[in-house]
Structure formats: structure tokens, C-alpha cells
Protein backbone atom coordinates (compact mmCIF):
# COMPACT_ATOMS: atom_id res chain seq x y z
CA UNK A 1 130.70 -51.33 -2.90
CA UNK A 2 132.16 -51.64 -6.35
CA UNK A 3 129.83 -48.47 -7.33
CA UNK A 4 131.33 -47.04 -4.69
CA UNK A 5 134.55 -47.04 -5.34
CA UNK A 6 133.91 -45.27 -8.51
CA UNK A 7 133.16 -42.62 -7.21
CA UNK A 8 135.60 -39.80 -7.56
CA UNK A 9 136.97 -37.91 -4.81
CA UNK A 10 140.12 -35.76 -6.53
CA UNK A 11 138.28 -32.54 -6.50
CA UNK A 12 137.51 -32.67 -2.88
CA UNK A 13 141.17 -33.35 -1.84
CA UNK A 14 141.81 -29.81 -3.93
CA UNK A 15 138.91 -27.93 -2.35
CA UNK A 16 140.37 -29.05 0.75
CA UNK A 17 143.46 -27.29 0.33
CA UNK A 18 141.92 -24.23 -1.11
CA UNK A 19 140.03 -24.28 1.79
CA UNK A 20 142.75 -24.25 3.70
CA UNK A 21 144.69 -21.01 1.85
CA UNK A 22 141.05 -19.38 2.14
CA UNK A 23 141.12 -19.34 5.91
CA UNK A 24 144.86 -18.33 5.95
CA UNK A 25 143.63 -15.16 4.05
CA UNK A 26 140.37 -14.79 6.40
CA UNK A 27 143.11 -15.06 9.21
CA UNK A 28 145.32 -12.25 7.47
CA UNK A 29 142.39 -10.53 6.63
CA UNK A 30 141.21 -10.18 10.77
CA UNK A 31 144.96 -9.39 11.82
CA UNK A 32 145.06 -6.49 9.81
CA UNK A 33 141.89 -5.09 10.69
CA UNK A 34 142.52 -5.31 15.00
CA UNK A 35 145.99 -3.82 13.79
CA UNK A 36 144.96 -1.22 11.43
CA UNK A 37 145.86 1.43 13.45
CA UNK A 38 149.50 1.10 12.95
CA UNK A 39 149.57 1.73 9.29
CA UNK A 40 148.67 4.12 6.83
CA UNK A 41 145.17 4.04 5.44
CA UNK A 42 147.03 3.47 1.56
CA UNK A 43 149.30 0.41 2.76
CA UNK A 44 146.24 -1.03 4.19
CA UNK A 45 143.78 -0.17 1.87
CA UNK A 46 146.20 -2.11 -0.75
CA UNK A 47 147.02 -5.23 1.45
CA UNK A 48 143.35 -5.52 1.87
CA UNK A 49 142.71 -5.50 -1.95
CA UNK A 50 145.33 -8.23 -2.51
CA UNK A 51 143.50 -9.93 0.50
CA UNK A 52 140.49 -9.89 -2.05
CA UNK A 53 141.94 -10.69 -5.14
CA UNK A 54 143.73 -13.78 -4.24
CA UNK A 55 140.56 -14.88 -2.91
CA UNK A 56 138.26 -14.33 -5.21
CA UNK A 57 140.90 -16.24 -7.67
CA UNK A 58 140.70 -19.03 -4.66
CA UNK A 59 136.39 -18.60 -5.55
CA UNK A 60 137.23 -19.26 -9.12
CA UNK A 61 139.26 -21.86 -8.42
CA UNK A 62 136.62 -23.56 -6.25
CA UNK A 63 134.37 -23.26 -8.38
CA UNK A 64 134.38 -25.58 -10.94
CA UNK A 65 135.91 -28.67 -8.22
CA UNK A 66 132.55 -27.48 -6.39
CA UNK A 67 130.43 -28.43 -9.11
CA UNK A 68 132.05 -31.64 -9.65
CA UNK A 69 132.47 -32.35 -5.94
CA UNK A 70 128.53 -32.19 -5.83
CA UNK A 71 127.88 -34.18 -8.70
CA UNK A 72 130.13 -36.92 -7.32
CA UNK A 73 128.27 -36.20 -3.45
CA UNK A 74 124.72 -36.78 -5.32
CA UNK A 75 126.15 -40.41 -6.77
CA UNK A 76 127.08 -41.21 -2.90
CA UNK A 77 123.63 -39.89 -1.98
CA UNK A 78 122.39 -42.64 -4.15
CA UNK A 79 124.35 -45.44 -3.02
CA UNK A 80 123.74 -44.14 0.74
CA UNK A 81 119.86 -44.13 0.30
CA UNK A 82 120.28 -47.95 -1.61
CA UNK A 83 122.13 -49.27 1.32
CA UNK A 84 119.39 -47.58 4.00
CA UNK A 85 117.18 -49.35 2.02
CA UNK A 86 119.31 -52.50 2.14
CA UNK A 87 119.59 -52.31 5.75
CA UNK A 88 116.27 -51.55 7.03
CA UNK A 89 114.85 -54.74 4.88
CA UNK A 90 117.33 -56.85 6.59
CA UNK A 91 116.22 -55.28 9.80
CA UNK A 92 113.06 -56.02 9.59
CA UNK A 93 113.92 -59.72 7.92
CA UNK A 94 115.27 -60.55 10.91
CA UNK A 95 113.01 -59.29 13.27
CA UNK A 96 110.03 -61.32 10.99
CA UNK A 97 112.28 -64.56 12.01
CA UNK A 98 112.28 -63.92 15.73
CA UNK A 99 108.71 -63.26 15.52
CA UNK A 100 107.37 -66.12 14.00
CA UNK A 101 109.61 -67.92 16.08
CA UNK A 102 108.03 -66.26 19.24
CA UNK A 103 104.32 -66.91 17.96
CA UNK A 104 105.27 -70.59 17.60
CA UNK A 105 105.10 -70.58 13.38
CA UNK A 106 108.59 -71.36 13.58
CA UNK A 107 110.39 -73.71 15.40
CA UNK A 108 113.73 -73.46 17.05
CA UNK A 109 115.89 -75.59 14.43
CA UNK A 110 114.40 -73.34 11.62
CA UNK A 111 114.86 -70.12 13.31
CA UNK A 112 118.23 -71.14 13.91
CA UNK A 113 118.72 -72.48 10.39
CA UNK A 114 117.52 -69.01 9.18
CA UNK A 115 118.78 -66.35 11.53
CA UNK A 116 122.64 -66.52 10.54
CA UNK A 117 121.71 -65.44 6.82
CA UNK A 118 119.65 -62.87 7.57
CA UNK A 119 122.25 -61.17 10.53
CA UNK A 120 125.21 -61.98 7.85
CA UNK A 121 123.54 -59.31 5.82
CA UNK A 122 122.58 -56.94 8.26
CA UNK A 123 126.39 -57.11 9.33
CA UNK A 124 127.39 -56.59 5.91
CA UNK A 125 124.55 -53.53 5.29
CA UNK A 126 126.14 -52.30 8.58
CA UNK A 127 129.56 -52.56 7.54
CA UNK A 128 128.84 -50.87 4.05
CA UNK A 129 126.65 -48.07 5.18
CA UNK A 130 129.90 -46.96 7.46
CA UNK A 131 132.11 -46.80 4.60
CA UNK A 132 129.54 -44.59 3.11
CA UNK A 133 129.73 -42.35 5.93
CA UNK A 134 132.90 -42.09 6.21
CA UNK A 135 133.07 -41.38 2.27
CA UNK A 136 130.11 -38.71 2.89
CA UNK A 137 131.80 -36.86 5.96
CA UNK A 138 134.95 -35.97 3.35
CA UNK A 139 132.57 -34.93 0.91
CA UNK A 140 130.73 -32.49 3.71
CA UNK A 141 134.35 -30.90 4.54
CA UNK A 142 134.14 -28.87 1.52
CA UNK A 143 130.37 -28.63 0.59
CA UNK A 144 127.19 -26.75 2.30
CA UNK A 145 124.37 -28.51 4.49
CA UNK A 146 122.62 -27.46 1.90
CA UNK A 147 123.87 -30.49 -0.55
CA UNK A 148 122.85 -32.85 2.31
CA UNK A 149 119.45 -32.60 0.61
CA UNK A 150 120.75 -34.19 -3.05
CA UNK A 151 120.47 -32.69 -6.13
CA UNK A 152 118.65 -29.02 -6.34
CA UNK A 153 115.84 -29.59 -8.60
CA UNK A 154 113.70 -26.77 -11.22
CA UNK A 155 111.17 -25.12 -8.96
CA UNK A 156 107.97 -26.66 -10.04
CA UNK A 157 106.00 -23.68 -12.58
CA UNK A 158 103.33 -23.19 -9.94
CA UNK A 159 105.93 -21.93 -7.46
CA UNK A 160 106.62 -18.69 -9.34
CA UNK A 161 106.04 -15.63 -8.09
CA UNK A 162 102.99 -14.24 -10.00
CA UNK A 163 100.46 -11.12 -10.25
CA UNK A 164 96.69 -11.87 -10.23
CA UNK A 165 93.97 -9.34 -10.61
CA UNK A 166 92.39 -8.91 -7.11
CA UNK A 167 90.63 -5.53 -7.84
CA UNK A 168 93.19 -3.70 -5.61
CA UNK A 169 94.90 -0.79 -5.99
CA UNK A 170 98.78 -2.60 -7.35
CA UNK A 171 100.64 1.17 -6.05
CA UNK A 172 100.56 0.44 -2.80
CA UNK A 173 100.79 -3.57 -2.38
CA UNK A 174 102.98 -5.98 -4.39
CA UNK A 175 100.87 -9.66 -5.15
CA UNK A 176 103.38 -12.30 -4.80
CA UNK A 177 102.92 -16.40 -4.38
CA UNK A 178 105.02 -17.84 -2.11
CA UNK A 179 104.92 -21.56 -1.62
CA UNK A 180 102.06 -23.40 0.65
CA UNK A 181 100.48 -19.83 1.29
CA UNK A 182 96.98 -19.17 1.32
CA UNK A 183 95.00 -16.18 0.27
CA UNK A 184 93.20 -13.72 2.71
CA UNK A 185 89.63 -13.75 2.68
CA UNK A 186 87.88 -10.86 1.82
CA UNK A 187 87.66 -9.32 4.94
CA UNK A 188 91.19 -9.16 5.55
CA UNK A 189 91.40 -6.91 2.80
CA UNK A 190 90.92 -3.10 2.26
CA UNK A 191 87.42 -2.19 3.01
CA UNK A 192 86.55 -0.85 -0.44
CA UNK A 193 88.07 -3.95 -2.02
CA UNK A 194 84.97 -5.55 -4.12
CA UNK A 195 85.04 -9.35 -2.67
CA UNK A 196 83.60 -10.78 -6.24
CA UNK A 197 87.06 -9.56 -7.24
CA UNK A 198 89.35 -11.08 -4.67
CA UNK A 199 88.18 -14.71 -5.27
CA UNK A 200 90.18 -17.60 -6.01
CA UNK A 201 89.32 -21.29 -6.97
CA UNK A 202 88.84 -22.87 -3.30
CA UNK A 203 91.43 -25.73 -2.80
CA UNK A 204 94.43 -24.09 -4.69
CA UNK A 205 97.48 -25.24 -2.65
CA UNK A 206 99.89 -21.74 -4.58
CA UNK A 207 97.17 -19.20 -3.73
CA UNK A 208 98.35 -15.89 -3.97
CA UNK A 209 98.50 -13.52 -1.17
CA UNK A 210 99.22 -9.81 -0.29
CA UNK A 211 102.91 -8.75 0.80
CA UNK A 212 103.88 -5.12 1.77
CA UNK A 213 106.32 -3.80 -1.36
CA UNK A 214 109.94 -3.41 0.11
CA UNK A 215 113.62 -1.98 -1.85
CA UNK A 216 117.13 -1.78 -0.66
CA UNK A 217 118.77 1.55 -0.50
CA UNK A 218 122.37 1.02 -0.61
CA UNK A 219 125.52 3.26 -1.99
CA UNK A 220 124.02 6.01 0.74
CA UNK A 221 127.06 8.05 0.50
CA UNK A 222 126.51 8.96 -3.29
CA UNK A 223 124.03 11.75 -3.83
CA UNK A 224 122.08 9.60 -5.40
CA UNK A 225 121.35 6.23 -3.71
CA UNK A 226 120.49 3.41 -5.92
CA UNK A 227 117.08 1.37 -4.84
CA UNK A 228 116.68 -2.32 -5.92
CA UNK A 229 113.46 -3.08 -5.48
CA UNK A 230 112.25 -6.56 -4.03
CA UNK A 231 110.41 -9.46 -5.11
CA UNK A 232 109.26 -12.84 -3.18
CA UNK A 233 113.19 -14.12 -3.26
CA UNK A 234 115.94 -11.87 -3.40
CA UNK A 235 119.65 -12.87 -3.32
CA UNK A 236 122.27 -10.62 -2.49
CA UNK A 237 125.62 -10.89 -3.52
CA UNK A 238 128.93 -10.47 -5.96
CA UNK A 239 127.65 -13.67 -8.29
CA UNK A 240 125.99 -12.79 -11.35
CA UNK A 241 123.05 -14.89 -10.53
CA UNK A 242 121.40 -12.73 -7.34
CA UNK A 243 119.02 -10.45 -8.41
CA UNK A 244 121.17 -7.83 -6.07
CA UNK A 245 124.42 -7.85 -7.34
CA UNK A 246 126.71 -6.13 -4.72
CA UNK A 247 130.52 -6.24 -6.31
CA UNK A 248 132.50 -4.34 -3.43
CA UNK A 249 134.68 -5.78 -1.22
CA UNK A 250 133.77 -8.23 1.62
CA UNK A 251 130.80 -9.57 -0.08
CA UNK A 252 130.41 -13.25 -0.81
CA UNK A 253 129.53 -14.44 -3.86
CA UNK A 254 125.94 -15.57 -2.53
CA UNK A 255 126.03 -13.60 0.63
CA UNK A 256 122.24 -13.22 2.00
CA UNK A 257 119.36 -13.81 0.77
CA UNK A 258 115.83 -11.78 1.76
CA UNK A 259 112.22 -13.37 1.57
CA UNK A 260 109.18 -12.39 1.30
CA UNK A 261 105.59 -13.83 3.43
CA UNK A 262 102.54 -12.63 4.86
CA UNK A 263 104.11 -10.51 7.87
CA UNK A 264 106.90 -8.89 5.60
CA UNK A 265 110.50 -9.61 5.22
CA UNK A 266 113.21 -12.17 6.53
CA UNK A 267 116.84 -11.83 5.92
CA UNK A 268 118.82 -14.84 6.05
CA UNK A 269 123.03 -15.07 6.01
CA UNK A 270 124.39 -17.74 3.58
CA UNK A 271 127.40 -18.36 5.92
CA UNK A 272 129.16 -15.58 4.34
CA UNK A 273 132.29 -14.57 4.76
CA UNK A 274 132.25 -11.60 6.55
CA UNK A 275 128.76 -11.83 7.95
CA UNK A 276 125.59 -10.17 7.37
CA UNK A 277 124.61 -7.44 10.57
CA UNK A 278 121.20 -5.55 10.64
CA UNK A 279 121.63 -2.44 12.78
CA UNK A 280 124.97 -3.68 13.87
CA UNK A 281 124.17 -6.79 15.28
CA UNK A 282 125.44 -9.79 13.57
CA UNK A 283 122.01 -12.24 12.23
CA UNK A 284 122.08 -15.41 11.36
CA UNK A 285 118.50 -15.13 9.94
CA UNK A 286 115.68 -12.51 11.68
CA UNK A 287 112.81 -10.26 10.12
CA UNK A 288 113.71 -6.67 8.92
CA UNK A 289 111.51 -3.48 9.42
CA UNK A 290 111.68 -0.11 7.72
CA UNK A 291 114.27 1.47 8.23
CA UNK A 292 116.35 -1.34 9.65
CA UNK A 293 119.95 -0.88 8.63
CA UNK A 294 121.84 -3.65 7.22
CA UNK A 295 125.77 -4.36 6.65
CA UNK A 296 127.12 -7.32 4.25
CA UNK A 297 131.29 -7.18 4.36
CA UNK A 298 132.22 -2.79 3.74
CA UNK A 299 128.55 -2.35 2.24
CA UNK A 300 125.64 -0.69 3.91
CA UNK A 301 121.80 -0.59 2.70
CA UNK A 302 118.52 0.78 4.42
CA UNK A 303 115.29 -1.16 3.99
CA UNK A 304 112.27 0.12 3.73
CA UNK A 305 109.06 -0.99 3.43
CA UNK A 306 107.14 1.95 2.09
């Protein structure tokens, strides 16, 4: 408990209140779109883009308390999983006692003279591990699910995506390695496809398999669209760090995020702001096909899969 009450909690009271100006905004933000109508397209088009800068500014605000909020969350995490620990030991400790007591190893007076130890620290385990929560439900105001996990980790080398020679023709398929996938035996493969080529050490837990190549087609109203072509992961977003970098307004910084496997593509929302919607229905996550059109914040794009 003293560890625990190192641990610092400053940033999350200010992402707390930025979180609270953020959904003010979000609130101005959907007032002025059901009232658009009653305005000029140039008063609204420039309350909307003060909409956006003030809260991207709230983003960069966020931030860097983000950061530190999570480093702080993955010290809890630590003290949380010690405690567990803690507490299932002194479960089981006094569970041992009742047992041996029920067997007839132990008699009465010993049980007895043991028992009150061993519940004393499962009451205190108890009493601890709330604290923790309580300490972890703050943190969880103001970070993803996604931190629930701990502290993100380098993707192991042998998860990369990769290209092997498979004696296939690479213009019309895209070789990829997703994670835990297995490769196709050679029947599963084109028929002219020489199956000396297409094999792969047996056992190989990162085998590489076949995907269907797939791009993005987005600023459709130029005359000529830009493509961003796909690879096994592909974020979408305004943050330098997707590899689609989308930077008009009502886009999240990591806004959606598509995937590639054996049966094609999945797109998945990041709980953006504004929602991602594939042929105007609003997803959560679901497979795309070609032609499929999809909407993140003012921005359209067209998959295809050819």
C-alpha cells in the first residue's frame, strides 16, 4: 500500500477535465449540424472549423497527460496483479487449514490456533485489492480498454508481414503473414502453381498465406483520386503514425484500422469520434467487399479488392 500511494494520479484529474471540454465541443459540434439549416453555409463552415481547432489543441493537450497517465496505470497493473497473487495464496492457505482439519491431520485447537492468521490476511488482501480498484476505475475514466491489457509490447520479428517465394504469379495476389495463420496446401492454390515451390518447413507457427491485394480510393471528387494501397495492418487516421494519413476534418487521430486474413478484409472503428460507416451504416467492426463505400468524419473512400 505504500507503493501504492506513490503512484501519481495528477494527469488523470487534467484528462478528466479535458475530457469534459471535449464532449462540450462534441455537444456543440451535433447542435450545429441538426440546426444547420438556419445559417449560412460560411458561418457554419467557420464555427465548425473552430469546433476542430480547439479540439485538436484539446488532442495535444491530452496527449502528453495520456502517456503519463498510462505509465502510472501500468505501475497499478503491477501492484494489482501482486495483490491477486497475494490473495489467491491466502485463499488457498486457508482452505489447506480447513482441509486438513476435515481429513483429521489437524485437530480442532490447531485449526483454530491457525485459521485467524491466515483469514487476517485474506481480509487485509481483500481490503487492499479494493483500494486498487477503486484507484484503477479513475485511471479507466480517461484511458482505452485497450490499456486494461498493460504495457503494449514490440511485436515479436516473426510477426511481420513478409513476402516468400511461392512460385506464383505476385500481380495478382499480395503474400502477407498474419499471426497464428497457416499456409494453404498446394491444392488450394492456382492449378498451374508448381507444389515443390509452395512448400514451407512443416510446424512453422507464422506460415505465410495468400490474401487478395486491396487499396483505398478516397478524395473521389478530385479528378484524380488518390489510392493507398493496403498491407496486413492498416491504420487510418490524422496521426502521423497510420500508414493512411487522412488530415480533414472529423477524423480522429487513430480513427479505424483495416486487417488483412485469409477471407479478405475487416474494418474495425477505434471509438472514433465521429464514427466510421461502410455504405452508410455505422460499424463497429464488419468485413468490407469491393466496392463497399466507407465514411470516417466528412471523408469518403471506395475499397476495392481488385
Amino acid at each position: 500500500m505504500d507503493t501504492l500511494s506513490a503512484i501519481e494520479v495528477s494527469a488523470v484529474d487534467k484528462l478528466v477535465e479535458i475530457k469534459k471540454d471535449q464532449a462540450l465541443l462534441d455537444e456543440y459540434r451535433s447542435k450545429a449540424e441538426s440546426i444547420k439549416a438556419k445559417t449560412s453555409d460560411s458561418v457554419y463552415s467557420r464555427v465548425l472549423a473552430d469546433y476542430e481547432k480547439r479540439r485538436m489543441e484539446l488532442d495535444t493537450q491530452a496527449a502528453p497527460l495520456q502517456a503519463e497517465a498510462r505509465r502510472e496505470y501500468h505501475k497499478l497493473r503491477s501492484i494489482f496483479d501482486e495483490l491477486n497473487t497475494a490473495h489467491e495464496a491466502a485463499c488457498l492457505n486457508k482452505e489447506e487449514i480447513e482441509f486438513r482439519q476435515a481429513v483429521g491431520e489437524l485437530q480442532k485447537e490447531e485449526a483454530e490456533k491457525r485459521l485467524p492468521k491466515a483469514q487476517w490476511v485474506l481480509k487485509k488482501c481483500k481490503k487492499e485489492l479494493a483500494e486498487v480498484d477503486r484507484l484503477r476505475a479513475r485511471f479507466l475514466e480517461v484511458l482505452t480498454a485497450e490499456d486494461e491489457s498493460g504495457p503494449q509490447q514490440e511485436e515479436p520479428e516473426t510477426k511481420k508481414p513478409v513476402e516468400v517465394e511461392l512460385g506464383v504469379d505476385m500481380s495478382d495476389a499480395t503474400m502477407l503473414m498474419p499471426p497464428g495463420a497457416s499456409l494453404p496446401d498446394a491444392a488450394a492454390l492456382d492449378a498451374e502453381t508448381d507444389p515443390a515451390s509452395s512448400q514451407v518447413e512443416n510446424g512453422s507457427k507464422d506460415a505465410t498465406v495468400m490474401v487478395p491485394p486491396g487499396i483505398l480510393i478516397s478524395d473521389l471528387d478530385n479528378a484524380i483520386p488518390t489510392e493507398h494501397a493496403l498491407g496486413a495492418i492498416s491504420g487510418i487516421g490524422r496521426g502521423e503514425e497510420n500508414q493512411i494519413v487522412v488530415s480533414e476534418g472529423g477524423v480522429s487521430l487513430k480513427h479505424a484500422l483495416l486487417t488483412a486474413d485469409l477471407t479478405g478484409f475487416t474494418l474495425k472503428d477505434l471509438k472514433s469520434r465521429n464514427g466510421t460507416f461502410v455504405n452508410d451504416e455505422r460499424i463497429t467492426e464488419c468485413s468490407v467487399s469491393d466496392g463497399d463505400c466507407i465514411r470516417l468524419g466528412d471523408i469518403e473512400m471506395i475499397f476495392r479488392s481488385t
